[in-house]
Protein backbone atom coordinates (compact mmCIF):
# COMPACT_ATOMS: atom_id res chain seq x y z
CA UNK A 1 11.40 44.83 -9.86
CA UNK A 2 14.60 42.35 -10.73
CA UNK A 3 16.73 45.29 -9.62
CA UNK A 4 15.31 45.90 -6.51
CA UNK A 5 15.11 42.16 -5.41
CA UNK A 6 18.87 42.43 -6.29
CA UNK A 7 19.54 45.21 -4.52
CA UNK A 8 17.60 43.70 -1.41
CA UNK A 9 19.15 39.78 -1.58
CA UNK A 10 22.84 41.58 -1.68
CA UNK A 11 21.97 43.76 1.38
CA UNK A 12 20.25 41.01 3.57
CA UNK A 13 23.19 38.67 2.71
CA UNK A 14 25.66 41.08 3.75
CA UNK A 15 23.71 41.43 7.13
CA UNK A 16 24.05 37.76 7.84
CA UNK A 17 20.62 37.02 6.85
CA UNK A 18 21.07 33.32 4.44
CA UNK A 19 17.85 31.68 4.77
CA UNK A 20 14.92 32.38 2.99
CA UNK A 21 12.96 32.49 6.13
CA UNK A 22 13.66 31.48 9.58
CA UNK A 23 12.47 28.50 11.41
CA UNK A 24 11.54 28.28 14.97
CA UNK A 25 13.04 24.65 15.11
CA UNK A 26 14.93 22.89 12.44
CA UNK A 27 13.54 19.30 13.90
CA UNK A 28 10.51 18.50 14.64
CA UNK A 29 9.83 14.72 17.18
CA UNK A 30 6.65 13.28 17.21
CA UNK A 31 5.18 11.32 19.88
CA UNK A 32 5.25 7.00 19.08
CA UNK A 33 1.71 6.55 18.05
CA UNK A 34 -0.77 3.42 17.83
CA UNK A 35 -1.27 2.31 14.46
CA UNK A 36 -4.12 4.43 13.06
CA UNK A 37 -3.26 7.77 15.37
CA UNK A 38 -2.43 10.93 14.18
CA UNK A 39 -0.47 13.73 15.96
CA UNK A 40 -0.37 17.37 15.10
CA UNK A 41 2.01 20.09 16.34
CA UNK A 42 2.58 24.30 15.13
CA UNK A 43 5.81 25.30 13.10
CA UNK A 44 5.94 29.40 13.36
CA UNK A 45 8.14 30.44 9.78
CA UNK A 46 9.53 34.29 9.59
CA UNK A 47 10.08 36.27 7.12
CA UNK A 48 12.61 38.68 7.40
CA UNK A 49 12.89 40.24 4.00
CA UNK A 50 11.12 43.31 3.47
CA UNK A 51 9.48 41.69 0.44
CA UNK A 52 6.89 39.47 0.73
CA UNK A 53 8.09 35.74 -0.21
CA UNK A 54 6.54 32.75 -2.42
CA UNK A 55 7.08 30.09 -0.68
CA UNK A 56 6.36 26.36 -1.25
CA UNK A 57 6.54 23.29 1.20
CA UNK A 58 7.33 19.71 0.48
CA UNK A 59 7.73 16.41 2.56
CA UNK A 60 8.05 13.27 0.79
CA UNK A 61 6.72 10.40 1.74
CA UNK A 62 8.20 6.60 1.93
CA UNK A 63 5.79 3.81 0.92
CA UNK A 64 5.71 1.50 4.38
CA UNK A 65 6.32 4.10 6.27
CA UNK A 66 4.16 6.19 8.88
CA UNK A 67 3.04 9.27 7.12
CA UNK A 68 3.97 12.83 7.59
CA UNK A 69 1.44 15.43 5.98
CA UNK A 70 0.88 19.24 6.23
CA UNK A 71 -2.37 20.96 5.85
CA UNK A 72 -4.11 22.07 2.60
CA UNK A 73 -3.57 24.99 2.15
CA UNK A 74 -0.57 24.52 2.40
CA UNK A 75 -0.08 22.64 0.10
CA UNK A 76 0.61 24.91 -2.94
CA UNK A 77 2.58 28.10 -3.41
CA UNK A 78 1.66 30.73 -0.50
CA UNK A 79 2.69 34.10 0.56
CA UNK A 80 4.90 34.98 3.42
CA UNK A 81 4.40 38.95 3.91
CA UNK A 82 7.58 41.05 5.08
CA UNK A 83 8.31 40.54 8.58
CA UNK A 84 5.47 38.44 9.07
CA UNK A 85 5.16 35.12 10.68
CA UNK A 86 3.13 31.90 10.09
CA UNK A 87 1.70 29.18 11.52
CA UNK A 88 1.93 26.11 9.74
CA UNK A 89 0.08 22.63 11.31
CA UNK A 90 2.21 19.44 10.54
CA UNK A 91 0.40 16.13 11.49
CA UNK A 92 2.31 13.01 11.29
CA UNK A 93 -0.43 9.60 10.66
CA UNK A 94 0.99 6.06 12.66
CA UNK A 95 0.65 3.63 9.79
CA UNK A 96 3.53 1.35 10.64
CA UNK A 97 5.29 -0.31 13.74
CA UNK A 98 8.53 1.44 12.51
CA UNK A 99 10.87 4.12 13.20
CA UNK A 100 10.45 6.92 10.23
CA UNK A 101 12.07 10.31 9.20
CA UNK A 102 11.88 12.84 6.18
CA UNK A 103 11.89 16.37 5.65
CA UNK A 104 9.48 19.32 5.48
CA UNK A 105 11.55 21.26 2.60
CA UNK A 106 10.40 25.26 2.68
CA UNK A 107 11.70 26.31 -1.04
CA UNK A 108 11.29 29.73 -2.65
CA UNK A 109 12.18 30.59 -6.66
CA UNK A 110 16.13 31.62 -7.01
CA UNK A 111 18.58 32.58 -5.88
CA UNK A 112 17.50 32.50 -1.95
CA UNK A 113 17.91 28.40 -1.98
CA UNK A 114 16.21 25.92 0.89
CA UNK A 115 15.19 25.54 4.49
CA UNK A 116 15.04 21.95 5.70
CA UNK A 117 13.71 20.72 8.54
CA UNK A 118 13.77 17.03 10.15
CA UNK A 119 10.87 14.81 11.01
CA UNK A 120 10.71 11.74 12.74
CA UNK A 121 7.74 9.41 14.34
CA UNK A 122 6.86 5.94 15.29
CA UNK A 123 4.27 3.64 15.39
CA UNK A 124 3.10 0.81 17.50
CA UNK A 125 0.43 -1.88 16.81
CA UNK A 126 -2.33 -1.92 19.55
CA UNK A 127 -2.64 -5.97 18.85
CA UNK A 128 -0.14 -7.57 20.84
CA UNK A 129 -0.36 -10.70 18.68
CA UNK A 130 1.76 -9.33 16.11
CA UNK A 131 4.64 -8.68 18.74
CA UNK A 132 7.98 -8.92 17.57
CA UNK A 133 7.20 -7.47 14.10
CA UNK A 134 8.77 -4.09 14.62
CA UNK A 135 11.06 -2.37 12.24
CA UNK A 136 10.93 -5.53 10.03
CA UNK A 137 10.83 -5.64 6.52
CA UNK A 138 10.63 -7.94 3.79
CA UNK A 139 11.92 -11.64 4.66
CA UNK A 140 12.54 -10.93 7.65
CA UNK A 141 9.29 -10.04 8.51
CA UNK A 142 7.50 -12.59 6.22
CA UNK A 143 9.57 -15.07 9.02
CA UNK A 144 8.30 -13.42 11.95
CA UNK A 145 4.96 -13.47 10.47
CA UNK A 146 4.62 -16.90 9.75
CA UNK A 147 6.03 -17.58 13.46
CA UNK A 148 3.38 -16.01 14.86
CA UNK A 149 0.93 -17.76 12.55
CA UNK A 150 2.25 -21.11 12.81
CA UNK A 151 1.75 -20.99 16.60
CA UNK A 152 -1.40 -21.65 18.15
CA UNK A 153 -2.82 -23.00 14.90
CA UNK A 154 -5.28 -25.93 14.88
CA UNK A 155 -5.31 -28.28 11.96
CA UNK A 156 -8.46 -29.76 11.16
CA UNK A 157 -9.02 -32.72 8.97
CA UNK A 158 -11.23 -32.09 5.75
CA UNK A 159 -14.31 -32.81 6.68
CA UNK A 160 -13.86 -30.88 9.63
CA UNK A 161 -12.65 -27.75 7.90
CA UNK A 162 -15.63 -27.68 5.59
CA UNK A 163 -18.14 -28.54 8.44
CA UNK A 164 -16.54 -25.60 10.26
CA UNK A 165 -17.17 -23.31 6.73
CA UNK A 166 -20.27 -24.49 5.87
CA UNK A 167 -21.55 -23.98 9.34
CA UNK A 168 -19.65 -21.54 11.55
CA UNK A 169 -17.58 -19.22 9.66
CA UNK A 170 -19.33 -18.17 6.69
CA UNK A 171 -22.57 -19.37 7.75
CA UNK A 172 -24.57 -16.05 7.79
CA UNK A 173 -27.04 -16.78 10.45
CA UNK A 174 -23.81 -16.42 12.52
CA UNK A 175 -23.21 -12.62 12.23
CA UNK A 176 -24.84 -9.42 13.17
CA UNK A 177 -26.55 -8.86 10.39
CA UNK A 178 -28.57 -12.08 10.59
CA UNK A 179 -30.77 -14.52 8.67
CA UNK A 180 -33.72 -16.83 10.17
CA UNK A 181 -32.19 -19.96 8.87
CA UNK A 182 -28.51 -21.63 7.83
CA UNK A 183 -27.38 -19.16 5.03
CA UNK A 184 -24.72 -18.80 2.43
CA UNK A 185 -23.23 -16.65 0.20
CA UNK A 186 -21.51 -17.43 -2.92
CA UNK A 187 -18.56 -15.07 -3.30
CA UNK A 188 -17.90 -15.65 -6.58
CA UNK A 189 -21.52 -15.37 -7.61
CA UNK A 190 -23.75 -14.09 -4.97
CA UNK A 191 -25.72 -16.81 -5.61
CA UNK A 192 -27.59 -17.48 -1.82
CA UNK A 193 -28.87 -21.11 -0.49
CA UNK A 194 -30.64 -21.20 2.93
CA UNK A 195 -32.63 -23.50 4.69
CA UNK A 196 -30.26 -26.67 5.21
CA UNK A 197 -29.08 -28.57 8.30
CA UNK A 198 -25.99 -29.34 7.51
CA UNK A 199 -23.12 -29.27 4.85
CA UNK A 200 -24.00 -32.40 3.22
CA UNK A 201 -27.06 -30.75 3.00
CA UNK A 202 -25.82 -27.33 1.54
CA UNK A 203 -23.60 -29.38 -1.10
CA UNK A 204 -26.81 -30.88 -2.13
CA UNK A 205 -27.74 -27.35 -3.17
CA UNK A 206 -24.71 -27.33 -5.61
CA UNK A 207 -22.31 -25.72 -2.92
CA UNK A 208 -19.05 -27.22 -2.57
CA UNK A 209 -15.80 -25.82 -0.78
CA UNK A 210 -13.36 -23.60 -3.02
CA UNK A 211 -9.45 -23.49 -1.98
CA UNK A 212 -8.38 -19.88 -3.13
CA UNK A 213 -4.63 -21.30 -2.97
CA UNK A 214 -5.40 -24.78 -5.31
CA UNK A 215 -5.24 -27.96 -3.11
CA UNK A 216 -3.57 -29.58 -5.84
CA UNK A 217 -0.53 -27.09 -5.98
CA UNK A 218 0.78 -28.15 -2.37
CA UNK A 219 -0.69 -32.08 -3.05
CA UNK A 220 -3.95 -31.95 -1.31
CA UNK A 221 -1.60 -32.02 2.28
CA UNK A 222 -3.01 -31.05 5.43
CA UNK A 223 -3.12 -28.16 7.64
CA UNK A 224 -3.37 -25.95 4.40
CA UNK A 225 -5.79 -27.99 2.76
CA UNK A 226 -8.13 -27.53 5.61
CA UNK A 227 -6.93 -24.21 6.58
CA UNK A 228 -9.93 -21.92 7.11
CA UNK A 229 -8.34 -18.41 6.16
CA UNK A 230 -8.74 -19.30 1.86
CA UNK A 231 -10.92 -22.26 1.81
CA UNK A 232 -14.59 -20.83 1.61
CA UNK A 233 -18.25 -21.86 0.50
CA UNK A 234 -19.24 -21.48 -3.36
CA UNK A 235 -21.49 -21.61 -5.89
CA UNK A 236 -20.86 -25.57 -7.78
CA UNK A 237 -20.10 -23.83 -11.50
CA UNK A 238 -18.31 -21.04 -10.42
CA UNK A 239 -15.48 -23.18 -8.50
CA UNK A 240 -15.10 -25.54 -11.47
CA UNK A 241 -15.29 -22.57 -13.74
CA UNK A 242 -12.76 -21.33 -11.76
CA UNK A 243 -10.56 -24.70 -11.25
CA UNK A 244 -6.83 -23.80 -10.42
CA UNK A 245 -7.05 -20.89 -13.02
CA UNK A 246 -4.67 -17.90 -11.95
CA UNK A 247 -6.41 -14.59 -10.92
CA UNK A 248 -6.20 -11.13 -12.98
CA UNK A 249 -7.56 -9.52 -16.10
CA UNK A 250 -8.97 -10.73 -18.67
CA UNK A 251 -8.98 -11.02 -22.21
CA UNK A 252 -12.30 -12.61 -24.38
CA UNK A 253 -14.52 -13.99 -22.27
CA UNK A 254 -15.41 -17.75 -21.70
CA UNK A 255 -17.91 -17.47 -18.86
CA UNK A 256 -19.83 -15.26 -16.69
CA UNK A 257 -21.81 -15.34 -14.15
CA UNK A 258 -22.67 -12.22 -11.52
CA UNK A 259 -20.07 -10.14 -12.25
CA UNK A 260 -16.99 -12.97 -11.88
CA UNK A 261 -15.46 -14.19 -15.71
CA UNK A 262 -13.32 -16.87 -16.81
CA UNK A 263 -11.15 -15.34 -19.78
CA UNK A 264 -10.33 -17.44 -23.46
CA UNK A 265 -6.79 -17.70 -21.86
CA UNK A 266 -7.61 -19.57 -18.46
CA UNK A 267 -7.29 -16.72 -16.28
CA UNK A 268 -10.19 -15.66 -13.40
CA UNK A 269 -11.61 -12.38 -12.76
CA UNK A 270 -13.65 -12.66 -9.63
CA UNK A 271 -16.50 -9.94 -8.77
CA UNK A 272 -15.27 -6.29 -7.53
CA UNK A 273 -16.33 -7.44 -3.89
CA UNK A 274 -14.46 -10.44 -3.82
CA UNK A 275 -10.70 -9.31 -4.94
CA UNK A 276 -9.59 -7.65 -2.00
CA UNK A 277 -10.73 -10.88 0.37
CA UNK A 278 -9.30 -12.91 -2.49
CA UNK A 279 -5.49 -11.25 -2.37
CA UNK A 280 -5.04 -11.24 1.53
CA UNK A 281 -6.07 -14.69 1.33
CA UNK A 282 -3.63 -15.61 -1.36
CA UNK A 283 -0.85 -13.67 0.87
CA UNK A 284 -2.06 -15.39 4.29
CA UNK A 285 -1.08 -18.52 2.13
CA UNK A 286 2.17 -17.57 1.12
CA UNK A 287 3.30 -15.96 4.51
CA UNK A 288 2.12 -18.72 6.74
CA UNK A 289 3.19 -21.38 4.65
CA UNK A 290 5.49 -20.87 0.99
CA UNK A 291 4.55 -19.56 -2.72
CA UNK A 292 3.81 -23.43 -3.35
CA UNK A 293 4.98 -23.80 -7.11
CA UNK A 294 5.24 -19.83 -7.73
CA UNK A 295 1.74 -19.97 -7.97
CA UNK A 296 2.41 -16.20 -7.01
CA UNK A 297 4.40 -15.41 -10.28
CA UNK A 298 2.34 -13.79 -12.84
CA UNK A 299 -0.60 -12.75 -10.47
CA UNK A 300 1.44 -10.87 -7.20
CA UNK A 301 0.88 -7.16 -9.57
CA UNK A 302 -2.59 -7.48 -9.50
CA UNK A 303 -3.17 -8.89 -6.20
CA UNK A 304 -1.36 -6.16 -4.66
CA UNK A 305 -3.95 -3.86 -6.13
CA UNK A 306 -6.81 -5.45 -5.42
CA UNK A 307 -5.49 -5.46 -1.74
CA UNK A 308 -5.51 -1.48 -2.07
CA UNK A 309 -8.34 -0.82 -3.94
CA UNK A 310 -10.75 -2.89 -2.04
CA UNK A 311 -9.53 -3.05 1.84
CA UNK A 312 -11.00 -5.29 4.36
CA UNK A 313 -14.80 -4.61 5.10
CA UNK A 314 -16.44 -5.59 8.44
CA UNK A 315 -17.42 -8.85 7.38
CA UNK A 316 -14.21 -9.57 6.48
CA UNK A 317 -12.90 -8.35 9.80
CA UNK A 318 -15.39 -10.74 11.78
CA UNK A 319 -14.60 -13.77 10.13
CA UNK A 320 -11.24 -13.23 11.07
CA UNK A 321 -12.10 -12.72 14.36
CA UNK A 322 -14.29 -16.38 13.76
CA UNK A 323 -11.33 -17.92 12.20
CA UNK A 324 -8.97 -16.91 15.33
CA UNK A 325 -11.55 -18.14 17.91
CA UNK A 326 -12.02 -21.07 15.77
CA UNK A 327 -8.27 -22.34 14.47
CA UNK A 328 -6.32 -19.99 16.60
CA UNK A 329 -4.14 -17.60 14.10
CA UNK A 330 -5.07 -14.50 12.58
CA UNK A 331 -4.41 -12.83 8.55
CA UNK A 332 -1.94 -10.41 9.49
CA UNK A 333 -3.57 -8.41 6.30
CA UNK A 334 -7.13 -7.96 7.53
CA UNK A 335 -6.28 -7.02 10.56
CA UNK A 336 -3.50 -4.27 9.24
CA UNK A 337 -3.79 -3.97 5.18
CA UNK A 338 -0.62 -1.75 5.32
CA UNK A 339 1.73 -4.41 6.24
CA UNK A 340 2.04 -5.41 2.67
CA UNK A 341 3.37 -2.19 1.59
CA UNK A 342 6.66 -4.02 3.30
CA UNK A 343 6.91 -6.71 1.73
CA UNK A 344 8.71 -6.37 -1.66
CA UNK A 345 7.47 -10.13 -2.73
CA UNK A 346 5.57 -12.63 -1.58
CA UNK A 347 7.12 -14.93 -3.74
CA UNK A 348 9.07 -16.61 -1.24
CA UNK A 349 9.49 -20.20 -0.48
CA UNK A 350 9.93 -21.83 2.99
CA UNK A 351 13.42 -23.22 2.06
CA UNK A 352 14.56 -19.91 -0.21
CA UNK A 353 17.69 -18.61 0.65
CA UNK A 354 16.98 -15.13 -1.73
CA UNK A 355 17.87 -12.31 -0.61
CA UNK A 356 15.26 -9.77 -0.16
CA UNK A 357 15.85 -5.94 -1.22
CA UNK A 358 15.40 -3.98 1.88
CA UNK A 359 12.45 -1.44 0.96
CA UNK A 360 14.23 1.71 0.31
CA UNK A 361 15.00 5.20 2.38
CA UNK A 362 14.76 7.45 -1.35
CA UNK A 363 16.38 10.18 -1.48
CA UNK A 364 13.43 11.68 -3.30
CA UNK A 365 15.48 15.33 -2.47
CA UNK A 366 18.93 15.25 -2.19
CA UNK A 367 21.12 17.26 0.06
CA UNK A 368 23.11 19.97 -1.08
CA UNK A 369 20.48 20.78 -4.29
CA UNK A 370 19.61 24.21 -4.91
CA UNK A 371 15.91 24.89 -4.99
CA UNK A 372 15.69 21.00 -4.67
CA UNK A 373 16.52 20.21 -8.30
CA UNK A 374 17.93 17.13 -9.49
CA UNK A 375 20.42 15.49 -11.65
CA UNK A 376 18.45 13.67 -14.44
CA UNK A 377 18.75 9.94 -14.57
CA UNK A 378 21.04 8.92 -17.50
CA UNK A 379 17.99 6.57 -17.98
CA UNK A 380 15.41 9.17 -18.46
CA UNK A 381 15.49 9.90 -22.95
CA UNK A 382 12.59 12.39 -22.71
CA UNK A 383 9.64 13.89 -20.89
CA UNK A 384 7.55 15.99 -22.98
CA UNK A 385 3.50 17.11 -22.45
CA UNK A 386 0.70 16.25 -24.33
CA UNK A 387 -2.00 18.70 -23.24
CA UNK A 388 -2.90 17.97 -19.55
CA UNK A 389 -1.15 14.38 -19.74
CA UNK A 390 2.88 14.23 -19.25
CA UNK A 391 4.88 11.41 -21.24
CA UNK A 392 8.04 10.27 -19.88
CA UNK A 393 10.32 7.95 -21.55
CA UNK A 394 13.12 5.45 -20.44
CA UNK A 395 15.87 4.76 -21.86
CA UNK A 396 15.81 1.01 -20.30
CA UNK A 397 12.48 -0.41 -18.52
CA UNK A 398 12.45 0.12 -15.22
CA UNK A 399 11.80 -2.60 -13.29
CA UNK A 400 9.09 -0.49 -10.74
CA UNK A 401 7.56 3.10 -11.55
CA UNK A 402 6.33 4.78 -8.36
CA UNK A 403 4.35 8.54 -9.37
CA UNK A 404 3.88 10.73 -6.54
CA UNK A 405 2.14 14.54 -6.09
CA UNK A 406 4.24 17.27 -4.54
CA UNK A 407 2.58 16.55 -1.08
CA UNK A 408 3.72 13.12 -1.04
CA UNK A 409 0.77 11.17 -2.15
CA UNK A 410 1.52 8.00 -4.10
CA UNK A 411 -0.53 8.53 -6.65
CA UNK A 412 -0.01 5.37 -9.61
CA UNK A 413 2.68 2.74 -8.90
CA UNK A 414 3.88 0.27 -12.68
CA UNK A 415 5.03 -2.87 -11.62
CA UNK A 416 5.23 -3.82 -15.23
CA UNK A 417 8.56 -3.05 -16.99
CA UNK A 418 7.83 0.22 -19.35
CA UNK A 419 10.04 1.85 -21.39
CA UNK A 420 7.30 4.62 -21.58
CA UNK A 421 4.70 6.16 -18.88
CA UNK A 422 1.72 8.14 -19.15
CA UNK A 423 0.77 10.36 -16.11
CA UNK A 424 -2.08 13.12 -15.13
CA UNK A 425 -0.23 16.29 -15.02
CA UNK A 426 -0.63 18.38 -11.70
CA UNK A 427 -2.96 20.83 -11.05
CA UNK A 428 -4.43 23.53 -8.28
CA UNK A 429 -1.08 24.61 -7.79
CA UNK A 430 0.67 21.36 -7.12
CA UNK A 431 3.33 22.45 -9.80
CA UNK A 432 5.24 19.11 -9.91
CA UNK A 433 5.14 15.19 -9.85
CA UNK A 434 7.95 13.00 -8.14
CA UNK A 435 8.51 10.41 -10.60
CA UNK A 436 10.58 7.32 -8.46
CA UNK A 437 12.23 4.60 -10.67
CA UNK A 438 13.89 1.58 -9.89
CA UNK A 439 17.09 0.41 -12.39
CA UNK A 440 19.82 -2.16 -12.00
CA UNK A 441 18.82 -2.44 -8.01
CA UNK A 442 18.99 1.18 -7.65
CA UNK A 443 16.48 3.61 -6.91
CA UNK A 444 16.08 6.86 -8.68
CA UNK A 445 14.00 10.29 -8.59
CA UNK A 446 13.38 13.17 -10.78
CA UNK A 447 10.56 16.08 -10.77
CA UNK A 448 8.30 16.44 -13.80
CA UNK A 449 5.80 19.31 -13.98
């Protein structure tokens, strides 16, 4: 069988055939897109070896940028029979208001090498409030953020801000989903008090007004001490459990109540339903305004996953929408979650001259690689296999770990600085993981099956 492959890659090379199959375009445009669209278009592959072909497709994926994905099936080794032609459905996903490219790579096993072909797509954001944010990343969109915040805003004076909480904005009798009388909601606890007039009232019930962002770390000052995006209704015990305690997990615990924990080493785990609400108001704080006193440091990690793992629900979305109506300014990350993803810190204050990294174009495949293999990182030691789980080791911690499937799906991202990583190895045909690194300010790749 080796000999007559042989035989047949030496003839069909001779005859000017170099490609392992032919394309019917080698770049593929797609239509700009609002945020949340999708596109699809048809890419007809030929085969013109009289053997049939195994044939694998990859496109790799940037985080913060739109998203270009090809159907299931596939997505894992296929056939291509002689002189036969597919079909193949690419769909590219709007996710961001920027300009983005990769590659559909169309790979077969040695010696016959790789096809590429180029893909590019836009996005545009269907609110017009956020205009101007296009193709920004990092500070510089952090800046045009907090323009766009900053203008319009109301600032209230105490009193009013909770009178506006306590009785507008988080006042359930307010929203769809109704209630006979004045109602709150604890969201630390769940802990519900109805039935008052007013907020002195509802404070009589043991509610008082928690600041997710601690008043004291930017000196009680007004408009954030009053600002209604992260100051909201709670239960009495669970805001002075909570006091200006940082967010994250915990070790022993101290308290408890509903689901929400104050750890043995002064840290706060709110409830599941509260984390996500928690983080984008933590990051409306530090866009609009500064990371007063690097409150940030130490808690951005896990905020950044509770952002992804619990994205904005329709309650959330409303009191936004109450919030805007009410103080005139909007949390850029209820309203589109995926912004973060460009933003490399929030730790940023409003008179830091930092530099922010640009988020990176990776060269997850590099040009010019046979059968898209890679040089290994002088910082990788080892990768070895431990049944289904793969261990990779550094030589030097990284300072960010991004794991990705051979479709491009971000699958785990370390913040955390490990000098060793344990990962899920692939399965149903998806015969490699993209492990991304980043070392010394430079980004690196290298496939691990």
């Amino acid at each position: 069988m080796k000999f007559t492959f042989c035989l047949y890659f030496l003839l069909f090379i001779s005859i000017g055939y170099s490609q392992i199959v032919i394309p019917e375009k080698h770049k593929l445009d797609f239509e700009q897109l609002e945020i949340g669209d999708s596109s699809s278009t048809h890419l007809k592959l030929f085969n013109p070896w009289p053997i049939a072909l195994e044939i694998s497709l990859f496109i790799p994926n940037t985080p913060g940028h739109n998203f270009f994905k090809l159907e299931p099936r596939f997505q894992k080794l296929f056939l291509i029979n002689p002189k036969d032609t597919i079909d193949i459905e690419l769909t590219f996903l709007a996710t961001q208001n920027v300009n983005s490219s990769s590659k559909l790579y169309i790979r077969s096993p040695k010696p016959l090498g790789n096809v590429e072909i180029s893909l590019s797509g836009s996005g545009i954001l269907g609110n017009a409030y956020y205009e101007g944010t296009e193709h920004l990343w990092d500070k510089e969109l952090i800046l045009q953020l907090r323009k766009i915040m900053a203008d319009g805003q109301k600032t209230f004076s105490y009193n009013q801000g909770r009178d506006l909480i306590f009785m507008e904005v988080d006042n359930l009798k307010n929203y769809p989903q109704g209630a006979d009388s004045n109602s709150l909601l604890c969201m630390y606890t769940s802990r519900k008090i109805e039935g008052f007039h007013n907020r002195k009232e509802a404070q009589a019930m043991k509610f008082n007004t928690e600041h997710v962002w601690p008043q004291s770390l930017f000196d009680k000052k007004l408009p954030m001490k009053s600002d209604l995006h992260h100051i909201f209704p709670t239960d009495a015990e669970a805001n002075n459990r909570r006091s200006n305690y940082p967010f994250g997990e915990i070790g022993q615990i101290k308290w408890e109540k509903m689901g929400s924990r104050l750890g043995n080493d002064q840290v706060f785990l709110p409830k599941e339903e509260a984390r996500g609400k928690i983080a984008r108001a933590m990051f409306y704080i530090a866009v609009r305004y500064e990371n007063f006193k690097d409150y940030l440091k130490g808690q951005e990690e896990i905020l950044l996953q509770w952002h992804r793992e619990y994205p904005p629900d329709e309650m959330e979305k409303l009191r936004n929408e109450k919030v805007f109506e009410i103080q005139g300014n909007r949390n850029p990350f209820i309203d589109y979650p995926q912004l973060a993803e460009r933003i490399s810190t929030f730790r940023l204050g409003i008179e830091d001259e930092q530099k922010f990294e640009k988020t990176p174009e990776i060269p997850m495949i590099p040009e010019g690689k046979e059968n898209c293999q890679m040089e290994r990182p002088e910082n990788i030691r080892s990768v070895k296999a431990d049944g289904d789980v793969g261990i990779l080791k550094f030589r030097r911690k990284p300072t960010e770990i991004r794991l990705y499937s051979r479709n491009g799906e971000l699958k785990k991202m370390w913040w955390k600085k490990k000098r060793k990583i344990r990962y899920q190895k692939p399965k149903n045909g998806e015969f490699y993981h993209l492990i991304l690194f980043k070392h010394e300010g430079n980004w690196h790749a290298w496939q691990v099956d």
